[in-house]
PDB file of N, CA and C in Angstrom:
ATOM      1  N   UNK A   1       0.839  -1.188   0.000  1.00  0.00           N
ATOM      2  CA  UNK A   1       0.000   0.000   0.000  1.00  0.00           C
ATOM      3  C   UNK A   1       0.881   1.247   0.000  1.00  0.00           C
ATOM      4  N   UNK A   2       0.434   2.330  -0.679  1.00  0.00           N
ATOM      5  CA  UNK A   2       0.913   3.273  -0.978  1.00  0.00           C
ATOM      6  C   UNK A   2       0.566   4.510   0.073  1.00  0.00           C
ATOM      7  N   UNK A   3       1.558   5.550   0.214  1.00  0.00           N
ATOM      8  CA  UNK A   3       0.413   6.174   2.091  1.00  0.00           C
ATOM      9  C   UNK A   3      -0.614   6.873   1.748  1.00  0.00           C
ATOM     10  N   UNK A   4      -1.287   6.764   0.592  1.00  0.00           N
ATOM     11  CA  UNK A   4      -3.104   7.214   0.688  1.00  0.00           C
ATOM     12  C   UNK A   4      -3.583   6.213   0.542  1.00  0.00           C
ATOM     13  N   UNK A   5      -2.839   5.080   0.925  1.00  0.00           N
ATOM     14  CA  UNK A   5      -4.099   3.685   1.172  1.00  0.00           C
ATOM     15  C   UNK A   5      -4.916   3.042   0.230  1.00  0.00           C
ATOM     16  N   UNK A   6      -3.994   3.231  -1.285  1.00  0.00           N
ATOM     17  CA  UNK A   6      -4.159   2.417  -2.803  1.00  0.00           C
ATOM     18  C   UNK A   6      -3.604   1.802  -2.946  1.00  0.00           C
ATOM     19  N   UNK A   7      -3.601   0.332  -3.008  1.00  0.00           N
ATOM     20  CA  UNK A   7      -2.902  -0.510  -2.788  1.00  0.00           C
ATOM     21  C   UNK A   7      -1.915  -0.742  -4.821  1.00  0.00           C
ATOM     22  N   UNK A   8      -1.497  -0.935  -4.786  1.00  0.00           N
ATOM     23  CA  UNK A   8      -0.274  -0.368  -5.861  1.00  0.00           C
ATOM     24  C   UNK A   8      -0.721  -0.841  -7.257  1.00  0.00           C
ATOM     25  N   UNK A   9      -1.794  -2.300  -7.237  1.00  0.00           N
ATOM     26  CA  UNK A   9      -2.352  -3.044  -8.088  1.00  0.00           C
ATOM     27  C   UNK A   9      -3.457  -2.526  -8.602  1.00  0.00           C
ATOM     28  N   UNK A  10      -3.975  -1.476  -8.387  1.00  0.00           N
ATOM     29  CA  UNK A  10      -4.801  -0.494  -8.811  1.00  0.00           C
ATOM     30  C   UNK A  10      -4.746   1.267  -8.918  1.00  0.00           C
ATOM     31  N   UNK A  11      -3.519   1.351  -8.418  1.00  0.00           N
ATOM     32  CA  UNK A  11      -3.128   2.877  -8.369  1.00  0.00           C
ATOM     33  C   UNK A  11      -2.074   3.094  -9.392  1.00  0.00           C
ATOM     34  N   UNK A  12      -1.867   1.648 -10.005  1.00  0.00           N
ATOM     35  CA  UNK A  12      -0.845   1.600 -11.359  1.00  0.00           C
ATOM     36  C   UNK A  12      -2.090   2.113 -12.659  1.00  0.00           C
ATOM     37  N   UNK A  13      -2.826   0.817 -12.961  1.00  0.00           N
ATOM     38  CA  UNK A  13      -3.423   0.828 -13.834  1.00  0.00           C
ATOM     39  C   UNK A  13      -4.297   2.081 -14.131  1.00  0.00           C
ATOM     40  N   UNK A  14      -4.952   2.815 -12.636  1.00  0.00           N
ATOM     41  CA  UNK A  14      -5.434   3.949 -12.857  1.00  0.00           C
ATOM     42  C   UNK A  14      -4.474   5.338 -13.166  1.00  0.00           C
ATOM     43  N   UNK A  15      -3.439   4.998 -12.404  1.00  0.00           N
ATOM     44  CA  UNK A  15      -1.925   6.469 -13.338  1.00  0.00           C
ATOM     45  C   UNK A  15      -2.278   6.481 -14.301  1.00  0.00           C
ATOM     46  N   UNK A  16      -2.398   5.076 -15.312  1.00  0.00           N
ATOM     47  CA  UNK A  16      -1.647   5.028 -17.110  1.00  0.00           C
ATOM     48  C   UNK A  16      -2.610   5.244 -17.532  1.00  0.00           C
ATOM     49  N   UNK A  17      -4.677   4.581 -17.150  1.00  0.00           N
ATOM     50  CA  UNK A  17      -5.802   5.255 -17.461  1.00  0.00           C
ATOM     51  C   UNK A  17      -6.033   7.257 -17.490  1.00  0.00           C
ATOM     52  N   UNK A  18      -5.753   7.269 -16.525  1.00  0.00           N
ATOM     53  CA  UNK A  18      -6.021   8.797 -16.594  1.00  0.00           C
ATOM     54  C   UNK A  18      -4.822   9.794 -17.320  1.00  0.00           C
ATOM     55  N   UNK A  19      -3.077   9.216 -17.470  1.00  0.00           N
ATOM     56  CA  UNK A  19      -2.375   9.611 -18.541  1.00  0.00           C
ATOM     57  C   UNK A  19      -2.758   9.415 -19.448  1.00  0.00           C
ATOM     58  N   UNK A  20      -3.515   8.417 -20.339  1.00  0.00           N
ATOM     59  CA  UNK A  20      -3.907   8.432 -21.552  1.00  0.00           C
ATOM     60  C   UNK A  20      -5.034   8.874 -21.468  1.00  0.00           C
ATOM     61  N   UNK A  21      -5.962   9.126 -21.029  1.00  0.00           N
ATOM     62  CA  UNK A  21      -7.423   9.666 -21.095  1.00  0.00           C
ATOM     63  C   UNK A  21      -6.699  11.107 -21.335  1.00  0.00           C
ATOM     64  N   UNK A  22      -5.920  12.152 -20.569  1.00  0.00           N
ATOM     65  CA  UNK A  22      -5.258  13.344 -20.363  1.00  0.00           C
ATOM     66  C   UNK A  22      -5.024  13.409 -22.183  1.00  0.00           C
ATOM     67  N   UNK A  23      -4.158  12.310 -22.553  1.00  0.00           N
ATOM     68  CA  UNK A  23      -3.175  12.576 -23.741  1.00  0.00           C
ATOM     69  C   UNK A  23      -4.657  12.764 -24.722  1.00  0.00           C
ATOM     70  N   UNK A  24      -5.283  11.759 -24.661  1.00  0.00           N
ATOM     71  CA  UNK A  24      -6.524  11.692 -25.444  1.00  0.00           C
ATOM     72  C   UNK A  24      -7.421  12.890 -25.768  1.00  0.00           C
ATOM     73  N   UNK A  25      -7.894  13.205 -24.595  1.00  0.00           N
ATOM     74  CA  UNK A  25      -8.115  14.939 -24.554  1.00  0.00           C
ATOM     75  C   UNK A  25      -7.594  15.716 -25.401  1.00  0.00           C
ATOM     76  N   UNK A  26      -6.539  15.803 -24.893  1.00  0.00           N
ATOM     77  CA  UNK A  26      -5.101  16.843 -25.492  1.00  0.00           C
ATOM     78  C   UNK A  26      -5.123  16.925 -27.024  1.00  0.00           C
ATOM     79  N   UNK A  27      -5.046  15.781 -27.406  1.00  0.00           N
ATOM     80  CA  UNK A  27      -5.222  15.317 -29.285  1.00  0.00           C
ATOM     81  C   UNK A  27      -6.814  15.728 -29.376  1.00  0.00           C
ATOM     82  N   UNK A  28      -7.610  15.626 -28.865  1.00  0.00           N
ATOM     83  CA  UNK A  28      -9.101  16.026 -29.261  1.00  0.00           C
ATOM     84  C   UNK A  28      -8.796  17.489 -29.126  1.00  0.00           C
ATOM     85  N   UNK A  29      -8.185  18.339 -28.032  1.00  0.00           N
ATOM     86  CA  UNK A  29      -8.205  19.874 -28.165  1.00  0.00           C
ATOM     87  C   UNK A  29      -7.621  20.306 -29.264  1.00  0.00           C
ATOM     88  N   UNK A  30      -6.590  19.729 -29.805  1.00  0.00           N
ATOM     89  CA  UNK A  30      -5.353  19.733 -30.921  1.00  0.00           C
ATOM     90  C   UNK A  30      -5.964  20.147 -32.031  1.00  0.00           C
ATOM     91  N   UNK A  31      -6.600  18.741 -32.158  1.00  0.00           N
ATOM     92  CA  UNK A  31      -7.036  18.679 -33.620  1.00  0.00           C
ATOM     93  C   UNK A  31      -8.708  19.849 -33.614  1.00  0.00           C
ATOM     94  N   UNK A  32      -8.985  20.453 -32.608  1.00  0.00           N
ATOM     95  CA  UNK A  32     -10.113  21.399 -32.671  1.00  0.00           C
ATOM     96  C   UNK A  32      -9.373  22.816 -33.077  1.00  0.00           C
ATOM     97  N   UNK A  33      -8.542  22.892 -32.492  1.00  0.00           N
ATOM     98  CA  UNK A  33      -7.291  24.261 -32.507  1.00  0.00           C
ATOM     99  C   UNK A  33      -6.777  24.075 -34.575  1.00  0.00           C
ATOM    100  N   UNK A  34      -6.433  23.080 -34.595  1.00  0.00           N
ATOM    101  CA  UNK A  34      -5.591  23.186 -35.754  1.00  0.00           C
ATOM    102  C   UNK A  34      -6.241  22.450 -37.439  1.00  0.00           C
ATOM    103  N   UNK A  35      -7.465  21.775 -36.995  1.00  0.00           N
ATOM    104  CA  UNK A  35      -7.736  21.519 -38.234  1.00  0.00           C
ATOM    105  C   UNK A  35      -8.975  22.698 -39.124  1.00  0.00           C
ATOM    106  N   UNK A  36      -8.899  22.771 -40.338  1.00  0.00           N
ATOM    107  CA  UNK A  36      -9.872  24.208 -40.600  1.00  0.00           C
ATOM    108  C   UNK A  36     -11.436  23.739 -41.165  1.00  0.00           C
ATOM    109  N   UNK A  37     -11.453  22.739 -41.761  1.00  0.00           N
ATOM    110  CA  UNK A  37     -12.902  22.412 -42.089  1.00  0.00           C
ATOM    111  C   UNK A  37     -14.204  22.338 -40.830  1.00  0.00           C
ATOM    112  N   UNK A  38     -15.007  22.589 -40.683  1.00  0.00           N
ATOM    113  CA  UNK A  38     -15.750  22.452 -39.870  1.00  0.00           C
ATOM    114  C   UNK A  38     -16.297  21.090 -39.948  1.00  0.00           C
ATOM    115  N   UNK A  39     -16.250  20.413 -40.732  1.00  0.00           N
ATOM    116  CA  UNK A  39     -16.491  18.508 -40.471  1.00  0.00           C
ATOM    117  C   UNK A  39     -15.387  17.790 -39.872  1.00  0.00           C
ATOM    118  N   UNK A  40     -13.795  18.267 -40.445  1.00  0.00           N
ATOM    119  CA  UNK A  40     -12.901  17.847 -39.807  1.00  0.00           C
ATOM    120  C   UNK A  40     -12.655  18.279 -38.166  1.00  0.00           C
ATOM    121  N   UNK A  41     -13.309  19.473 -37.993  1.00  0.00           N
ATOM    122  CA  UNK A  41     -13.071  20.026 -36.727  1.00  0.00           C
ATOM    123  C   UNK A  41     -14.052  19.403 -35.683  1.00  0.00           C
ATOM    124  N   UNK A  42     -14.945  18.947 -36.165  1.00  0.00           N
ATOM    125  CA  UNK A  42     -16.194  18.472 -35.138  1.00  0.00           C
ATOM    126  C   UNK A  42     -15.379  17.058 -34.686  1.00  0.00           C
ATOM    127  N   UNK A  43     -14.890  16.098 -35.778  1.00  0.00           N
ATOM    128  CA  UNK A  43     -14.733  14.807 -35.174  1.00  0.00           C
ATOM    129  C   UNK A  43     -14.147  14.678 -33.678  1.00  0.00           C
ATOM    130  N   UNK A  44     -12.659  15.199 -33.671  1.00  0.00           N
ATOM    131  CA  UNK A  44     -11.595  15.229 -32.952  1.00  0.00           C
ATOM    132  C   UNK A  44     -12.045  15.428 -31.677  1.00  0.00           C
ATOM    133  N   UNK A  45     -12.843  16.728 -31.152  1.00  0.00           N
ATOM    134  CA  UNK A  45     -13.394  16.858 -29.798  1.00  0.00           C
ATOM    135  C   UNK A  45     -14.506  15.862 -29.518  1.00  0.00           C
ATOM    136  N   UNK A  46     -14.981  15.423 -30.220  1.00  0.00           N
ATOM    137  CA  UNK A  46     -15.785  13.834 -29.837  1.00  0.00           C
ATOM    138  C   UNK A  46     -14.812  12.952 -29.900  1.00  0.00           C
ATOM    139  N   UNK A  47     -14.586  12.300 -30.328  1.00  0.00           N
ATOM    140  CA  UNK A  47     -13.383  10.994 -29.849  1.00  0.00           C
ATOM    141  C   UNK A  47     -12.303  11.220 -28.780  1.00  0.00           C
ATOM    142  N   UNK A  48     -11.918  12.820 -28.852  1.00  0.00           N
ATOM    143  CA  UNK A  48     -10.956  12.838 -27.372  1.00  0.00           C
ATOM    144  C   UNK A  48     -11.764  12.755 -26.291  1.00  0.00           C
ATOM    145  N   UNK A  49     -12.881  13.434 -26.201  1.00  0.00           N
ATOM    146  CA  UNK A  49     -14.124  13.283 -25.651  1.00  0.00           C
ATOM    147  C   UNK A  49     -14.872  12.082 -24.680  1.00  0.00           C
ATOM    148  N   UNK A  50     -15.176  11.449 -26.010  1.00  0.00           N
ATOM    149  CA  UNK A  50     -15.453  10.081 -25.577  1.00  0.00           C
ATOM    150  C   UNK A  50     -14.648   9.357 -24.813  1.00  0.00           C
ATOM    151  N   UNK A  51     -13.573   8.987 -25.560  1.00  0.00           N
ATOM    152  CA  UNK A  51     -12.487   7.905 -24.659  1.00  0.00           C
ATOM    153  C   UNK A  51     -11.526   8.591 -23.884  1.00  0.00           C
ATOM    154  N   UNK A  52     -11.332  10.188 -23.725  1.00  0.00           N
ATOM    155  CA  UNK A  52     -10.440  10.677 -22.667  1.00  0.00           C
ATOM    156  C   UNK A  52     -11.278  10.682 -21.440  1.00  0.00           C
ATOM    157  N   UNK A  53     -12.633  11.121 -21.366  1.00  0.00           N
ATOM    158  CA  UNK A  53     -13.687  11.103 -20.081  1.00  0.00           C
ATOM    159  C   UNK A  53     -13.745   9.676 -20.320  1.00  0.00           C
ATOM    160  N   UNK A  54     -13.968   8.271 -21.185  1.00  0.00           N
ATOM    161  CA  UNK A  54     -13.897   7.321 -20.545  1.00  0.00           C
ATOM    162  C   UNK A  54     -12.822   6.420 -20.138  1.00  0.00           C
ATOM    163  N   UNK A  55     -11.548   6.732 -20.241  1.00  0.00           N
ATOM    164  CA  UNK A  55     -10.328   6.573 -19.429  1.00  0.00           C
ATOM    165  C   UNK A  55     -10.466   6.880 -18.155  1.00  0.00           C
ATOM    166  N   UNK A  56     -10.891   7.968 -17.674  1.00  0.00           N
ATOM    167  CA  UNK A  56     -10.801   8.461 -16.741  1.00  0.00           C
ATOM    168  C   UNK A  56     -12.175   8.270 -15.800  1.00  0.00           C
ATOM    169  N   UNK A  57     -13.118   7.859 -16.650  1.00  0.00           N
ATOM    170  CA  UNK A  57     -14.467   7.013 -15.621  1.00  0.00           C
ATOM    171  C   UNK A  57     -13.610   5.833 -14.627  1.00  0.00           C
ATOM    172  N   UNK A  58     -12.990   4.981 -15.809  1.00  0.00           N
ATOM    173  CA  UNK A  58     -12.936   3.699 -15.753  1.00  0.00           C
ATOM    174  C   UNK A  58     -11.785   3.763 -14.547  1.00  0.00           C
ATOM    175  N   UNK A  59     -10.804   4.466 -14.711  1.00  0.00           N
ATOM    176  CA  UNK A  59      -9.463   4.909 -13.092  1.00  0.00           C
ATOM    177  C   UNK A  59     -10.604   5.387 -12.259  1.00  0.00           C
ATOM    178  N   UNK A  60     -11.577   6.015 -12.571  1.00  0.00           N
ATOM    179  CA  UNK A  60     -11.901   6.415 -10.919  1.00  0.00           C
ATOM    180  C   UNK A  60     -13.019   5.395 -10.261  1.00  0.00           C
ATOM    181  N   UNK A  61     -13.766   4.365 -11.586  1.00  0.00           N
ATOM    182  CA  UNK A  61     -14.295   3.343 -11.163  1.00  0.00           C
ATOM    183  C   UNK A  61     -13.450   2.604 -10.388  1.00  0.00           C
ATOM    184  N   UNK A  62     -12.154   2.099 -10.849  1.00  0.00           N
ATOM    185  CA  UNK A  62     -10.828   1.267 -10.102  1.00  0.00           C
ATOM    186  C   UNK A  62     -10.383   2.239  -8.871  1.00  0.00           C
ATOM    187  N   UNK A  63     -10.544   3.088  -8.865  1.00  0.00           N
ATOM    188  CA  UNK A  63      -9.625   3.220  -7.447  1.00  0.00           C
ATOM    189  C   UNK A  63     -10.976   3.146  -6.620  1.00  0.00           C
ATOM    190  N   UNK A  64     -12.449   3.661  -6.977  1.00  0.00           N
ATOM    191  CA  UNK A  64     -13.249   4.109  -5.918  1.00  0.00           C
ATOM    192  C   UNK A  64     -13.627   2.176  -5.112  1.00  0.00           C
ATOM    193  N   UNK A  65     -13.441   1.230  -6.239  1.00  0.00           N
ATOM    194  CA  UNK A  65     -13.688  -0.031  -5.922  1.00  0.00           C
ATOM    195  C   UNK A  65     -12.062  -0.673  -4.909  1.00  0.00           C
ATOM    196  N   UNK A  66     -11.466   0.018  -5.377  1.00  0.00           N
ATOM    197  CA  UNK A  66     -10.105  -0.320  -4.380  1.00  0.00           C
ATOM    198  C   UNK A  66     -10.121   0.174  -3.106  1.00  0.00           C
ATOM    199  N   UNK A  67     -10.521   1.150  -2.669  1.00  0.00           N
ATOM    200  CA  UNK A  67     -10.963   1.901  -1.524  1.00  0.00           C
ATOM    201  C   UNK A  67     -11.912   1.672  -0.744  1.00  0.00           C
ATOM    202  N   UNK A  68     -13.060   1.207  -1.282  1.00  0.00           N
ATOM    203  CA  UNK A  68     -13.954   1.009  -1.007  1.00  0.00           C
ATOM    204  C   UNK A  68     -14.001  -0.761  -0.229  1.00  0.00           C
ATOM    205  N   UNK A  69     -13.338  -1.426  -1.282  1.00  0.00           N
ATOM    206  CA  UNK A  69     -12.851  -3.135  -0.608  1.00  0.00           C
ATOM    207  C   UNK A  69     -14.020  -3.722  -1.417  1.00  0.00           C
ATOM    208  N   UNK A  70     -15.118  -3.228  -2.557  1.00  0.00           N
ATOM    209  CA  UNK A  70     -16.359  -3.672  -3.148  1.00  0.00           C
ATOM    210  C   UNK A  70     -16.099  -3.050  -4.515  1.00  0.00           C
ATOM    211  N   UNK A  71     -17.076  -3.490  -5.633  1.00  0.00           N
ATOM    212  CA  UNK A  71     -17.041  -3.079  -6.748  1.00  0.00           C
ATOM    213  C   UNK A  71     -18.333  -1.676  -7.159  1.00  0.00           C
ATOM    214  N   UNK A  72     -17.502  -0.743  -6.870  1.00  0.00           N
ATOM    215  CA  UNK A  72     -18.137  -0.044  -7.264  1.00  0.00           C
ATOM    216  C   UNK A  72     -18.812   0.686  -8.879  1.00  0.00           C
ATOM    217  N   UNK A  73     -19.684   0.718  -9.266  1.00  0.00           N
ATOM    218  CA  UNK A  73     -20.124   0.633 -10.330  1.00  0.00           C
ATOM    219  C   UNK A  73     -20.569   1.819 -11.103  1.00  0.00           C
ATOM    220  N   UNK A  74     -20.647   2.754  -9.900  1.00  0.00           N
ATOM    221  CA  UNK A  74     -21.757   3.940 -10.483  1.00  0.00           C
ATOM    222  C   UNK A  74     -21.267   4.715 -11.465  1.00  0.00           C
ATOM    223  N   UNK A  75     -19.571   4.947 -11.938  1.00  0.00           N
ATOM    224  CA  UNK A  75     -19.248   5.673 -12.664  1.00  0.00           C
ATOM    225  C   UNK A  75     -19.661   4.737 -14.295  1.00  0.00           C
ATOM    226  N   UNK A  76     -20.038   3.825 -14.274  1.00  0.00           N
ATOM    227  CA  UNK A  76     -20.406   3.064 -15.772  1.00  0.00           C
ATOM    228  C   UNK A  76     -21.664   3.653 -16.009  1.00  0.00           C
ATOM    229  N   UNK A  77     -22.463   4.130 -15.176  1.00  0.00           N
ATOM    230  CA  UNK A  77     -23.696   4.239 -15.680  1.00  0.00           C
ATOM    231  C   UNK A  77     -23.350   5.658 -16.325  1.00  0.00           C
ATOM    232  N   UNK A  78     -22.171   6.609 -15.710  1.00  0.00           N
ATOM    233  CA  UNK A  78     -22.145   7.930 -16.220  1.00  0.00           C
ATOM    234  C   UNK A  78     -21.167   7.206 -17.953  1.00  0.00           C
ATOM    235  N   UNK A  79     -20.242   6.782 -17.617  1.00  0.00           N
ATOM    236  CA  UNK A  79     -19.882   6.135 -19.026  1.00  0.00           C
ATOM    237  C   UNK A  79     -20.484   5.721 -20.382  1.00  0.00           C
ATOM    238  N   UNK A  80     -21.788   5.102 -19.872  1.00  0.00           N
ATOM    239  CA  UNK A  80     -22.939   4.696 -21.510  1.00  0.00           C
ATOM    240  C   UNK A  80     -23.590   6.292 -21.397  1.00  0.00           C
ATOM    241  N   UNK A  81     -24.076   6.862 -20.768  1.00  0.00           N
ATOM    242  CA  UNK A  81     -24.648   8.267 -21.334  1.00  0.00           C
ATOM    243  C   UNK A  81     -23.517   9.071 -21.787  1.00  0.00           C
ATOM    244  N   UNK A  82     -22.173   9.065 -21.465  1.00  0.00           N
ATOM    245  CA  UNK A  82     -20.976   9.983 -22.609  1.00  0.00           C
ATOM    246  C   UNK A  82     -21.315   9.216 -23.528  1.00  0.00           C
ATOM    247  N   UNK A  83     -20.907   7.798 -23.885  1.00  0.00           N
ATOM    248  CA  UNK A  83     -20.548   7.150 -24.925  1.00  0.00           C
ATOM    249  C   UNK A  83     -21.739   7.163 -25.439  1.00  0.00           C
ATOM    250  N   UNK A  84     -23.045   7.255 -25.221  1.00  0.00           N
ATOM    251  CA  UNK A  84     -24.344   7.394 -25.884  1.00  0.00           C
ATOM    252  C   UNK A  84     -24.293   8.945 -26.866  1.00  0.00           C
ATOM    253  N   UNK A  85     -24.341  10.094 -25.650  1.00  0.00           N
ATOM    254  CA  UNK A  85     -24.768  11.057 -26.158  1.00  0.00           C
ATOM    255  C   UNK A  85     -23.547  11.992 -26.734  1.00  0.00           C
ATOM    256  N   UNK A  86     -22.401  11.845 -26.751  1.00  0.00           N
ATOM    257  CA  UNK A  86     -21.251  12.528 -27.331  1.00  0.00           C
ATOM    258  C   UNK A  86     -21.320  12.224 -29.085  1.00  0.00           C
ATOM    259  N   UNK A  87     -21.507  11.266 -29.396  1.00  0.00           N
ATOM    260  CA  UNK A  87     -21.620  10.734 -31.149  1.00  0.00           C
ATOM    261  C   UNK A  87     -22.765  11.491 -31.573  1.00  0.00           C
ATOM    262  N   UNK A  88     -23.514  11.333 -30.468  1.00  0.00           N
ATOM    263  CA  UNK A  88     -25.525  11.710 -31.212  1.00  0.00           C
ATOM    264  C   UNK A  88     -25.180  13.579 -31.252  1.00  0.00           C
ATOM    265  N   UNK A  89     -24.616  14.080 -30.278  1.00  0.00           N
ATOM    266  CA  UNK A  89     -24.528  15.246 -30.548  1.00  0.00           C
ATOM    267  C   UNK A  89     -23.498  16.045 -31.547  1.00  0.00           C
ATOM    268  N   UNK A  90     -22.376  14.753 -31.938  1.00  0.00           N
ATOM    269  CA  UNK A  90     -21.622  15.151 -32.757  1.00  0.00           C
ATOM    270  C   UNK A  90     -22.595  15.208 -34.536  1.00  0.00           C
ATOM    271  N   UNK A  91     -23.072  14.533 -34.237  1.00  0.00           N
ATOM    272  CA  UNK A  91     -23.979  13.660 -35.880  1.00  0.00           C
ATOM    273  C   UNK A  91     -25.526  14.838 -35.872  1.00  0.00           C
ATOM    274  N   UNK A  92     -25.690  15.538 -34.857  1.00  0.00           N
ATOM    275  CA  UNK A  92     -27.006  16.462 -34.525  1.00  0.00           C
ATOM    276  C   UNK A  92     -26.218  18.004 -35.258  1.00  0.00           C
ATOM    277  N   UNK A  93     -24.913  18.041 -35.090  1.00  0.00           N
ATOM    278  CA  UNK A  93     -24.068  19.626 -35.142  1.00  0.00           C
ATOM    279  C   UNK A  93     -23.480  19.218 -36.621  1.00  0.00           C
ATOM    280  N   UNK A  94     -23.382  18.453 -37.398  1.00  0.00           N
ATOM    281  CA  UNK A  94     -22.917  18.354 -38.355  1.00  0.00           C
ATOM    282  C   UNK A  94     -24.644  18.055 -39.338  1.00  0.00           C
ATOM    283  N   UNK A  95     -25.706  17.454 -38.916  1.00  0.00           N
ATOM    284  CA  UNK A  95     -26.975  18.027 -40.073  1.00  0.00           C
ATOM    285  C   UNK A  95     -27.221  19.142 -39.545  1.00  0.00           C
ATOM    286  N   UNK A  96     -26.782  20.282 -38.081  1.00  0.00           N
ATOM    287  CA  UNK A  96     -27.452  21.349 -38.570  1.00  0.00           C
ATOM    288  C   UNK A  96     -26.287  22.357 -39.424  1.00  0.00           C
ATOM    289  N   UNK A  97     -25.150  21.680 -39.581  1.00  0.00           N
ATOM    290  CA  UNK A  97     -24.452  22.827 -40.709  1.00  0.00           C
ATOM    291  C   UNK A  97     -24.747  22.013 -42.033  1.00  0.00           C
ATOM    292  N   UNK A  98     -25.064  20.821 -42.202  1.00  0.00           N
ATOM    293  CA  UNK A  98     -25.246  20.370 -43.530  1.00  0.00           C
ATOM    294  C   UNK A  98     -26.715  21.189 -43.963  1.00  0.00           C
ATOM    295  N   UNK A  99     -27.835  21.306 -43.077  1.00  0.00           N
ATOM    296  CA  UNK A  99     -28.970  22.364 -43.217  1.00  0.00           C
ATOM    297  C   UNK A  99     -28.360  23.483 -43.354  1.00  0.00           C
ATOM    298  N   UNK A 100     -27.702  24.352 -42.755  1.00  0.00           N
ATOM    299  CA  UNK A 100     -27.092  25.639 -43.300  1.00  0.00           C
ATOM    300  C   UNK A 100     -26.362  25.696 -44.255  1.00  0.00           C
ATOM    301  N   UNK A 101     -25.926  24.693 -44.947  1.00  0.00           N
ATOM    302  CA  UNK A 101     -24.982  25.030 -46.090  1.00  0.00           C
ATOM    303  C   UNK A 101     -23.644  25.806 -45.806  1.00  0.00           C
ATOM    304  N   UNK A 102     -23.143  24.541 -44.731  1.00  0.00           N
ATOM    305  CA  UNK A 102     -21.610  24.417 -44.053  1.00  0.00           C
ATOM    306  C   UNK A 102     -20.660  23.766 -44.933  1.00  0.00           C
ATOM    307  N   UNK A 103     -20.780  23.460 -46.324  1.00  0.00           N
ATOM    308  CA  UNK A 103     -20.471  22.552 -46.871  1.00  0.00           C
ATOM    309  C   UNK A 103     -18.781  22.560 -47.369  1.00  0.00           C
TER     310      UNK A 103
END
């Protein structure tokens, strides 16, 4: 155990989850900053989106179940509503510029 009381077999796997969820992000802000089409620009902040907040569900599902001494679950239920509603709103902002003649 580590001295905030994470025992090392789960305070590993959640470091490298939430470094790559971070990096994931980072490339979704990137590619919003630097690409110029507005179709190319929409993708990037949804996919860093998606899997950088669900990197980082999934470490705080693991440590809160390491702490806890039980499996805690509740951050999955926040996980299917990102992974639900992040695509639907990406695919909702791209027909309303295909309706405006974003083309």
């Amino acid at each position: 155990m580590n001295p905030a009381g994470m025992p090392l077999w789960a305070a590993l796997p959640a470091a490298l989850l939430l470094v790559f969820g971070a990096l994931l992000t980072l490339v979704g802000s990137l590619g919003l900053l630097r690409l110029n089409a507005f179709y190319a620009r929409i993708h990037a902040p949804t996919m860093g989106g998606t899997l950088g907040v669900g990197c980082v569900l999934i470490a705080s599902m693991l440590t809160s179940s390491a702490l806890a001494g039980r499996p805690v679950i509740h951050e999955l239920l926040i996980t299917v509503f990102i992974l639900i509603t992040s695509p639907v709103t990406a695919m909702l902002l791209m027909r309303a510029a295909r309706f405006r003649g974003k083309d």
